[in-house]
Protein backbone atom coordinates (compact mmCIF):
# COMPACT_ATOMS: atom_id res chain seq x y z
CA UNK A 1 25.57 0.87 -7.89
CA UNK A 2 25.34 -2.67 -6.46
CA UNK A 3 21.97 -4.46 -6.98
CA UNK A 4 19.12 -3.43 -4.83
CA UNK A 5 18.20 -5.89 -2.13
CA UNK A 6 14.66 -7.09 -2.31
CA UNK A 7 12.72 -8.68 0.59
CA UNK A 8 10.78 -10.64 -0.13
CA UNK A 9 9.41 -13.85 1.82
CA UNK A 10 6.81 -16.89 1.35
CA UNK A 11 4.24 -16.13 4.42
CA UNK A 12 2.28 -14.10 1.46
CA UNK A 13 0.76 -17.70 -0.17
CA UNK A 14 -1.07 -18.33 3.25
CA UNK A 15 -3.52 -15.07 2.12
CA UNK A 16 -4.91 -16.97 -0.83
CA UNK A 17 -8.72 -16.16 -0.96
CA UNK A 18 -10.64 -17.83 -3.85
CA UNK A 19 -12.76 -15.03 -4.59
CA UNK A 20 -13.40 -11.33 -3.91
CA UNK A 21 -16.91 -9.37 -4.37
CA UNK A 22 -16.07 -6.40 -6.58
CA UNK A 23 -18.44 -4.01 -7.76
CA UNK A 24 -21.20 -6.10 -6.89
CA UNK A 25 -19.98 -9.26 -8.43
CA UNK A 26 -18.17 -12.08 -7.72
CA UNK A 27 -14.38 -12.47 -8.78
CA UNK A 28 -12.29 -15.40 -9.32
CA UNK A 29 -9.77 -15.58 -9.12
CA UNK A 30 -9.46 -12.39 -7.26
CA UNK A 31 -7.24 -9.74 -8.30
CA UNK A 32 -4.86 -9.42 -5.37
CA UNK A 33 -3.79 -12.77 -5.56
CA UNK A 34 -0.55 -14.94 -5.02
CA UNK A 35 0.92 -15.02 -8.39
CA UNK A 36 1.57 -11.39 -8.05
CA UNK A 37 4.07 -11.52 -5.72
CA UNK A 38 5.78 -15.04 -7.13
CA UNK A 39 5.87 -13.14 -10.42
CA UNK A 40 7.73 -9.98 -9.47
CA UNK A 41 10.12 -12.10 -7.31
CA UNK A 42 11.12 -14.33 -10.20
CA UNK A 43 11.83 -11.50 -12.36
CA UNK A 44 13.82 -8.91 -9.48
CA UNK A 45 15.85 -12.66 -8.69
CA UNK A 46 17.04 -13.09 -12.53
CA UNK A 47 18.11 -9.21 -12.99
CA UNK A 48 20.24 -10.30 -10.72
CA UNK A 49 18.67 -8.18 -7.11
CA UNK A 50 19.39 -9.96 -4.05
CA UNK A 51 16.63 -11.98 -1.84
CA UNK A 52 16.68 -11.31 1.67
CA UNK A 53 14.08 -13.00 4.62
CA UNK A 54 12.22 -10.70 6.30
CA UNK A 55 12.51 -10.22 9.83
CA UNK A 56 10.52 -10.70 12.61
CA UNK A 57 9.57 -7.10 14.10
CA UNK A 58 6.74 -8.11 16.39
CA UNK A 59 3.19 -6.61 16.74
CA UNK A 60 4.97 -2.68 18.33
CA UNK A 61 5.52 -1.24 15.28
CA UNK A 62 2.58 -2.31 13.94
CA UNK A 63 0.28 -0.58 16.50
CA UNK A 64 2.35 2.65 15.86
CA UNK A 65 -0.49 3.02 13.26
CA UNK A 66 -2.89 1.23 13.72
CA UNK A 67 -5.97 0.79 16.77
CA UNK A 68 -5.22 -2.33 18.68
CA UNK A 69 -9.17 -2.91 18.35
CA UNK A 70 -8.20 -3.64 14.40
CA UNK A 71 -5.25 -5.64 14.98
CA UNK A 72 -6.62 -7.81 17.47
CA UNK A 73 -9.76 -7.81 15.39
CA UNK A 74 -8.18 -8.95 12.07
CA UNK A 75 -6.05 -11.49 14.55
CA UNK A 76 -9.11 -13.18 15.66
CA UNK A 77 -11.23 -12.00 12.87
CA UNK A 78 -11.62 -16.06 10.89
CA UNK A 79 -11.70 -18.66 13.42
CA UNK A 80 -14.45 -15.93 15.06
CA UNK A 81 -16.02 -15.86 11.88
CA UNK A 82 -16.45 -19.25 11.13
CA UNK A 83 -17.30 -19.90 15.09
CA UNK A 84 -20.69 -17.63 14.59
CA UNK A 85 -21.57 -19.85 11.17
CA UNK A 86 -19.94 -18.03 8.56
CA UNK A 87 -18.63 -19.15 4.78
CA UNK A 88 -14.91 -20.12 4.39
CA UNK A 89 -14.47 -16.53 2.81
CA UNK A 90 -15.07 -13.85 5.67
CA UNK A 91 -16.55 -11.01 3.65
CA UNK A 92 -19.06 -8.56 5.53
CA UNK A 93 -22.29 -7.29 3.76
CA UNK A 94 -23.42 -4.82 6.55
CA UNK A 95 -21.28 -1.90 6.62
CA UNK A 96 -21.20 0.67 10.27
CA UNK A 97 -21.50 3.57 8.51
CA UNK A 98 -21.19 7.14 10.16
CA UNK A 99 -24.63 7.68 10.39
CA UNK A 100 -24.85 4.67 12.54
CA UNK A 101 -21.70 5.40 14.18
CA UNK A 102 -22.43 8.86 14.67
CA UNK A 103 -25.51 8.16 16.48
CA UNK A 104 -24.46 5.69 18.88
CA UNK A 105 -23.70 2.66 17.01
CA UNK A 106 -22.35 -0.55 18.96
CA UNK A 107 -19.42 -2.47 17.91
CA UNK A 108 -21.28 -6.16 17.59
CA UNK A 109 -18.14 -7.36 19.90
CA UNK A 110 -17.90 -10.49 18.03
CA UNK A 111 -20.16 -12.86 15.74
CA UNK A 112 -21.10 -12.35 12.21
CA UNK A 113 -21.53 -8.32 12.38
CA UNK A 114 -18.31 -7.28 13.77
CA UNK A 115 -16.47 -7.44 10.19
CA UNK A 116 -18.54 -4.68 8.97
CA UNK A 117 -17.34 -2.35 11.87
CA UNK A 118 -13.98 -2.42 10.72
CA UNK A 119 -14.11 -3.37 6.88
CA UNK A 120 -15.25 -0.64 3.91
CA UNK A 121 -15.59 -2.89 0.84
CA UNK A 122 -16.28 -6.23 0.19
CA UNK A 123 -13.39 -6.45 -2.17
CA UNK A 124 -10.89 -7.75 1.02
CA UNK A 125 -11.84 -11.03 1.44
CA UNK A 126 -10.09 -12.94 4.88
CA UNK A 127 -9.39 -17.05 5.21
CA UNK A 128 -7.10 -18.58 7.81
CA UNK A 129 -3.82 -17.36 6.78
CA UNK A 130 -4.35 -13.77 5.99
CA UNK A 131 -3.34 -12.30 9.72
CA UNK A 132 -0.04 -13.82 9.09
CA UNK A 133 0.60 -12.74 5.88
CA UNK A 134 -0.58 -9.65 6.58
CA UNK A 135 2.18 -9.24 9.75
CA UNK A 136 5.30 -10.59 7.48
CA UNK A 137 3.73 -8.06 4.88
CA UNK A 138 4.40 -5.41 7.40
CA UNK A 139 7.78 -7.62 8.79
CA UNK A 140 9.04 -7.41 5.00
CA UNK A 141 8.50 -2.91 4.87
CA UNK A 142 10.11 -3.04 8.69
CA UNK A 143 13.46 -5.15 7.22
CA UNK A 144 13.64 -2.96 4.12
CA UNK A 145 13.65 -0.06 6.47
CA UNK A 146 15.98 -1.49 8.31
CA UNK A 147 18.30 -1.56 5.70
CA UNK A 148 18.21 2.10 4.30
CA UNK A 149 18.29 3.09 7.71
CA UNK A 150 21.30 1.07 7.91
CA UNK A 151 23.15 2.82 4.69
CA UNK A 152 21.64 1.38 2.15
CA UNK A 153 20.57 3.93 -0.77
CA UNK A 154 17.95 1.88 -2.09
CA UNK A 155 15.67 -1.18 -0.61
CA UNK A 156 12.53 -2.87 -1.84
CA UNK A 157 9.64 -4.76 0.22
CA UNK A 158 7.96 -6.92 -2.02
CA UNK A 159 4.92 -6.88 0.42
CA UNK A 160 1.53 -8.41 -0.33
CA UNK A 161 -1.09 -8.11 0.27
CA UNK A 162 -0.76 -4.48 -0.17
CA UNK A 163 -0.95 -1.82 2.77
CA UNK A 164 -1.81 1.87 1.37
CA UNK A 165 -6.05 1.52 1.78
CA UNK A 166 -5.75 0.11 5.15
CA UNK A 167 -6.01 3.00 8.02
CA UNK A 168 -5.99 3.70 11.71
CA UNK A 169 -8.80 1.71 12.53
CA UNK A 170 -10.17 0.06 9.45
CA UNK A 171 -8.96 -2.06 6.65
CA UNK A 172 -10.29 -2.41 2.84
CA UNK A 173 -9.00 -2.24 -0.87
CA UNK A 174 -7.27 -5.41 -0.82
CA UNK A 175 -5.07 -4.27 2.29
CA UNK A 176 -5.02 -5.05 5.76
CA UNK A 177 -2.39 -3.58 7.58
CA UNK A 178 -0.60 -0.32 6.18
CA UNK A 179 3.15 -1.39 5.32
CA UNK A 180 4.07 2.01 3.83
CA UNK A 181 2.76 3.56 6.92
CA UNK A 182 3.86 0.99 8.75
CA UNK A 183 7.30 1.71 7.97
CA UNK A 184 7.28 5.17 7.57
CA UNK A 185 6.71 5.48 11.25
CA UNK A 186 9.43 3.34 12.12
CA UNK A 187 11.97 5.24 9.85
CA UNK A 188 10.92 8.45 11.39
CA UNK A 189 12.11 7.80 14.68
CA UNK A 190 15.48 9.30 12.86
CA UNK A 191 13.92 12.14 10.84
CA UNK A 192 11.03 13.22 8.47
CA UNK A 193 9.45 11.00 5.64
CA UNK A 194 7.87 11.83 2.77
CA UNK A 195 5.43 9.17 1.38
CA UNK A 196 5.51 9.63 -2.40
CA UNK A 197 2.20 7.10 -3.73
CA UNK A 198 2.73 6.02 -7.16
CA UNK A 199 -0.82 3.59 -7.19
CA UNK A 200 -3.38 4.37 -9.34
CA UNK A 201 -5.75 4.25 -6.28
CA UNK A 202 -5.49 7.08 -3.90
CA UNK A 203 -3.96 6.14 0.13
CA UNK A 204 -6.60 6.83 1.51
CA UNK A 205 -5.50 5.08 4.79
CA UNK A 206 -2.11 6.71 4.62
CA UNK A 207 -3.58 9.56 4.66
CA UNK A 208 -5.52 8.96 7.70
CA UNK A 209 -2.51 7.75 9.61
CA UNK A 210 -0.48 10.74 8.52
CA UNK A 211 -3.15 13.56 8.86
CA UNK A 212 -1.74 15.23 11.62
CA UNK A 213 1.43 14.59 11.58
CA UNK A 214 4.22 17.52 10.62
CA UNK A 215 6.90 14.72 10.49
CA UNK A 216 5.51 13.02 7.40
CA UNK A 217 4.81 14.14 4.22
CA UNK A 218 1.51 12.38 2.52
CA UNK A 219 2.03 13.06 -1.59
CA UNK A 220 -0.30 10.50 -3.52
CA UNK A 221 -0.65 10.81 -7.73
CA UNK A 222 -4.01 8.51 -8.65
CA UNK A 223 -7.13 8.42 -10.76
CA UNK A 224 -9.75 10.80 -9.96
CA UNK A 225 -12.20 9.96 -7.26
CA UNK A 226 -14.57 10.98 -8.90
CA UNK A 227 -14.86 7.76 -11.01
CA UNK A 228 -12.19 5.49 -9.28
CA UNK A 229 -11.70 4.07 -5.99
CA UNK A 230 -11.83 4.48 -3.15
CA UNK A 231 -13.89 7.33 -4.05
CA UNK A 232 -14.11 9.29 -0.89
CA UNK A 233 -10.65 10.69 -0.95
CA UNK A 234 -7.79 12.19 -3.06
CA UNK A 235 -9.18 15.75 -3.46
CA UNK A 236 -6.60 18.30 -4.56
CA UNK A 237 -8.03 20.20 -1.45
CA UNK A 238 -7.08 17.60 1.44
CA UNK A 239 -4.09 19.07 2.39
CA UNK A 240 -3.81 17.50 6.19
CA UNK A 241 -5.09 19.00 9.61
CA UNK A 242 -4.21 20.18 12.60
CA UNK A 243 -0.49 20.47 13.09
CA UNK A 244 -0.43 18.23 9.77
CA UNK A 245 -1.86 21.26 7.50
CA UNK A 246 0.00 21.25 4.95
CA UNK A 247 1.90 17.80 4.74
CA UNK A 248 -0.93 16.02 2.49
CA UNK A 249 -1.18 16.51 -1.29
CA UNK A 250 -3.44 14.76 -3.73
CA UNK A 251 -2.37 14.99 -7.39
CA UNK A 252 -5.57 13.61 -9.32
CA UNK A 253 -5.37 12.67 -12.86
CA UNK A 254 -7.56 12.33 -15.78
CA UNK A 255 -8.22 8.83 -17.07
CA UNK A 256 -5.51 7.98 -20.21
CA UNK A 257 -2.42 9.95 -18.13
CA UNK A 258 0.40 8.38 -20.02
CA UNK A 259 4.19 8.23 -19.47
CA UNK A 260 4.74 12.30 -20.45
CA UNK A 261 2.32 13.44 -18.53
CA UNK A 262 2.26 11.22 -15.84
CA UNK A 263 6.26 12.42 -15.44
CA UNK A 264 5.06 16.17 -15.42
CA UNK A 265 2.79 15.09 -12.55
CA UNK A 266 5.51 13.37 -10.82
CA UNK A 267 7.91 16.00 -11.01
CA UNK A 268 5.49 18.43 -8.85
CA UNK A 269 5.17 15.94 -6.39
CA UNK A 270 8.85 15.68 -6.03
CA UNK A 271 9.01 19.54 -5.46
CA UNK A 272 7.25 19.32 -2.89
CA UNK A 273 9.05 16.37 -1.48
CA UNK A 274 12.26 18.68 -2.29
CA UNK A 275 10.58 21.77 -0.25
CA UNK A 276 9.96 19.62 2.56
CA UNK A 277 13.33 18.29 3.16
CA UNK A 278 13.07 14.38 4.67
CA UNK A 279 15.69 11.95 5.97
CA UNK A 280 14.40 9.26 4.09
CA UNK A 281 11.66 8.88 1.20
CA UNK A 282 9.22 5.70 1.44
CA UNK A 283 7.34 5.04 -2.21
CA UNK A 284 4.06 3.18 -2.06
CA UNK A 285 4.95 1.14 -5.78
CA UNK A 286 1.79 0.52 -7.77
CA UNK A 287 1.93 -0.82 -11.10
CA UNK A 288 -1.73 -0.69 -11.78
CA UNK A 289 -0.91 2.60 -13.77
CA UNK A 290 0.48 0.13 -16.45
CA UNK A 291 -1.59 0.55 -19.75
CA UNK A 292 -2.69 -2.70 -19.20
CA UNK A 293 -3.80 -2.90 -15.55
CA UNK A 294 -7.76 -4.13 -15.67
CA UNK A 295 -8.91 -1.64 -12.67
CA UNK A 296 -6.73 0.84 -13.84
CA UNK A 297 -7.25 3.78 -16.20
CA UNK A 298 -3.68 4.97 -16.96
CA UNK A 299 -1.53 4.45 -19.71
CA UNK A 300 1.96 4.26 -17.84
CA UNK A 301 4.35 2.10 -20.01
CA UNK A 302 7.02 -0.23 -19.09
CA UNK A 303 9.63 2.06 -19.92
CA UNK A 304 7.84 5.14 -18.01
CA UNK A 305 8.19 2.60 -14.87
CA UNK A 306 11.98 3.40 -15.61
CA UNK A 307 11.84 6.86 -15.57
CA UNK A 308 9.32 7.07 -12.69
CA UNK A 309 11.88 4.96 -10.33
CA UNK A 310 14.75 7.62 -11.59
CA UNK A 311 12.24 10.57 -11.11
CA UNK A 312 12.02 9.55 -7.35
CA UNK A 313 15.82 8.68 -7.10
CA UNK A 314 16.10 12.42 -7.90
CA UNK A 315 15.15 13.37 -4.13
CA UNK A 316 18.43 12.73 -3.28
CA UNK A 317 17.33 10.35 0.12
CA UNK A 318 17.41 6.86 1.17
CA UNK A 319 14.74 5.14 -0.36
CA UNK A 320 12.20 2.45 0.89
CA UNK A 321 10.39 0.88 -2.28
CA UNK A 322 6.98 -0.58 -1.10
CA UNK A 323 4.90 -2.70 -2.97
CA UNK A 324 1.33 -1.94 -3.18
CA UNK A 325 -0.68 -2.96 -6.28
CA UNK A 326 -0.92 -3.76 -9.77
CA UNK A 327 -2.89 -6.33 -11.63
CA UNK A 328 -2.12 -7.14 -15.14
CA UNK A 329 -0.12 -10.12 -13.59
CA UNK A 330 2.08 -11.20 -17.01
CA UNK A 331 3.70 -7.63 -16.98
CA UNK A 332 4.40 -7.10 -13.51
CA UNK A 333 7.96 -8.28 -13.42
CA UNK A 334 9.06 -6.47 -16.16
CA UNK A 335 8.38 -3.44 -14.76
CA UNK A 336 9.02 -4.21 -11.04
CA UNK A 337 12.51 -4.51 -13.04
CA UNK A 338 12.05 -1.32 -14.96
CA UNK A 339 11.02 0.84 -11.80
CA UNK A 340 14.26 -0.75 -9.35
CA UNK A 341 15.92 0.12 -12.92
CA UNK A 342 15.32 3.50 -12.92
CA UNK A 343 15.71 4.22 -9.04
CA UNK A 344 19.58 2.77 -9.55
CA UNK A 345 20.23 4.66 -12.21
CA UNK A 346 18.88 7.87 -11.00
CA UNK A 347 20.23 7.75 -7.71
């Protein structure tokens, strides 16, 4: 098989935040940050994969899935920000919870509230650039689409920041705009999707976007809630709504899952991929199941990366590789490699 092409573009540096505040305490330098991306580029480029620009896709697709109140919110969220006298670093500290929202809370319409309206953590910082990385984030999933649905067996968006936390109306863990989801709409305009999530973290927000819909398949393998993020999601009993019932399953795994295990995990996830019969398979990539990830609890190993990438190959569909997270920076190209490895060979 003939490399797979990556996309892969520069806009990403522009979202550059020098800290985050994670579990109550400051970060820095933050997590999701722009060596992640440079690193797995470097390393797909020498194994040989071929670069390719993302294209411009415009702000349509884009409110497929998401409220326009977010995007034009998180278009207009930093120069606002720093109009009504906040930091260089937009990160809210007063959350709209659904008790307030539930009882007739107000959108602030602006100034130094409105953040908290639409953010959940305080781990997604925003400066200047971010909106536009964000978009060529979502630009890069689009092109990659573009080219499975073209005839390509295999792409891979090398988006950042990351997408799969972000839903309908909200944004959070790191992600602001939902690429996966993103994408997943736009390749369904030819037939179903399944959405196999390989993060450590559960999708919370592609679950969101997806809970009602027959036409995609949700299937996310992560940590347990219980003790991980995001916490409020990924129980083995969400299983969608409405005419969605049944096209949402949550795998959730004990801290220390390693490659074996992990694999047997996997390979019930792909039966029901198998059972529900898509065009075209999207895979929200995480490597924070590496052994080595420092907010993850897994015990993944480079190699298991490999068979992972041919374990999804074994659907049998065109497949959209998205990038989501993973944080032990120094081994994410090697098993970017190892996971594009595996999807080739198992294809």
């Amino acid at each position: 098989m003939d490399p797979m092409p990556v996309v892969a573009g520069d806009a990403h540096r522009a979202h550059d935040p020098p800290y985050e505040v994670n579990y109550g305490e400051v970060v820095r330098p933050v997590y999701e940050r722009v060596e992640r991306a440079e690193r797995i580029r470097e390393a797909l480029a020498a194994a040989g994969h071929p670069l390719v620009e993302p294209a411009a896709h415009g702000l349509d697709p884009v409110l497929a899935v998401h409220d326009p109140a977010l995007v034009g919110f998180l278009e207009q969220a930093w120069p606002a920000w720093r109009a009504a006298g906040g930091p260089e670093v937009l990160i809210p500290d007063t959350f709209a919870i659904g008790r307030f929202t539930g009882s007739g809370g107000r959108d602030p319409g602006g100034g130094i509230g409105q953040p908290g309206w639409f953010c959940f953590d305080t781990a997604t910082p925003v400066v200047a650039g971010s909106f536009r990385a964000a978009v060529a984030a979502a630009d890069a999933a689009l092109t990659a689409a573009d080219l499975v649905a073209g005839g390509a067996p295999a792409a891979y968006a090398l988006c950042r920041p990351p997408g799969h936390h972000a839903g309908p109306g909200y944004y959070g863990g790191f992600c602001l705009l939902n690429n996966a989801a993103v994408a997943a709409r736009w390749l369904a305009r030819s037939g179903r999707v399944a959405v196999v999530d390989v993060d450590f973290h559960h999708g919370n927000g592609t679950q969101d976007i997806f809970w009602e819909d027959p036409e995609v398949l949700y299937v996310s393998l992560h940590g347990d809630p219980v003790g991980h993020y995001p916490h409020f999601t990924g129980g083995a009993d969400e299983t969608g709504g409405g005419p969605g019932r049944g096209t949402n399953r949550n795998l959730p795994l004990p801290d220390g899952t390693g490659d074996d295990a992990y694999l047997e995990a996997l390979a019930e996830a792909m039966a029901v991929v198998a059972a529900f019969d898509p065009a075209t398979l999207v895979v929200s990539a995480g490597f924070d199941t590496f052994e080595g990830d420092p907010i993850g609890a897994f015990a993944v190993t480079t190699g298991g990366f490999r068979r992972i990438g041919a374990a999804l190959a074994g659907a049998g569909r065109p497949t959209l590789v998205v990038q989501e997270g993973g944080y032990a920076v120094e081994a994410l190209g090697a098993n970017a490699v190892a996971l594009l490895e595996g999807v080739q060979a198992g294809a």
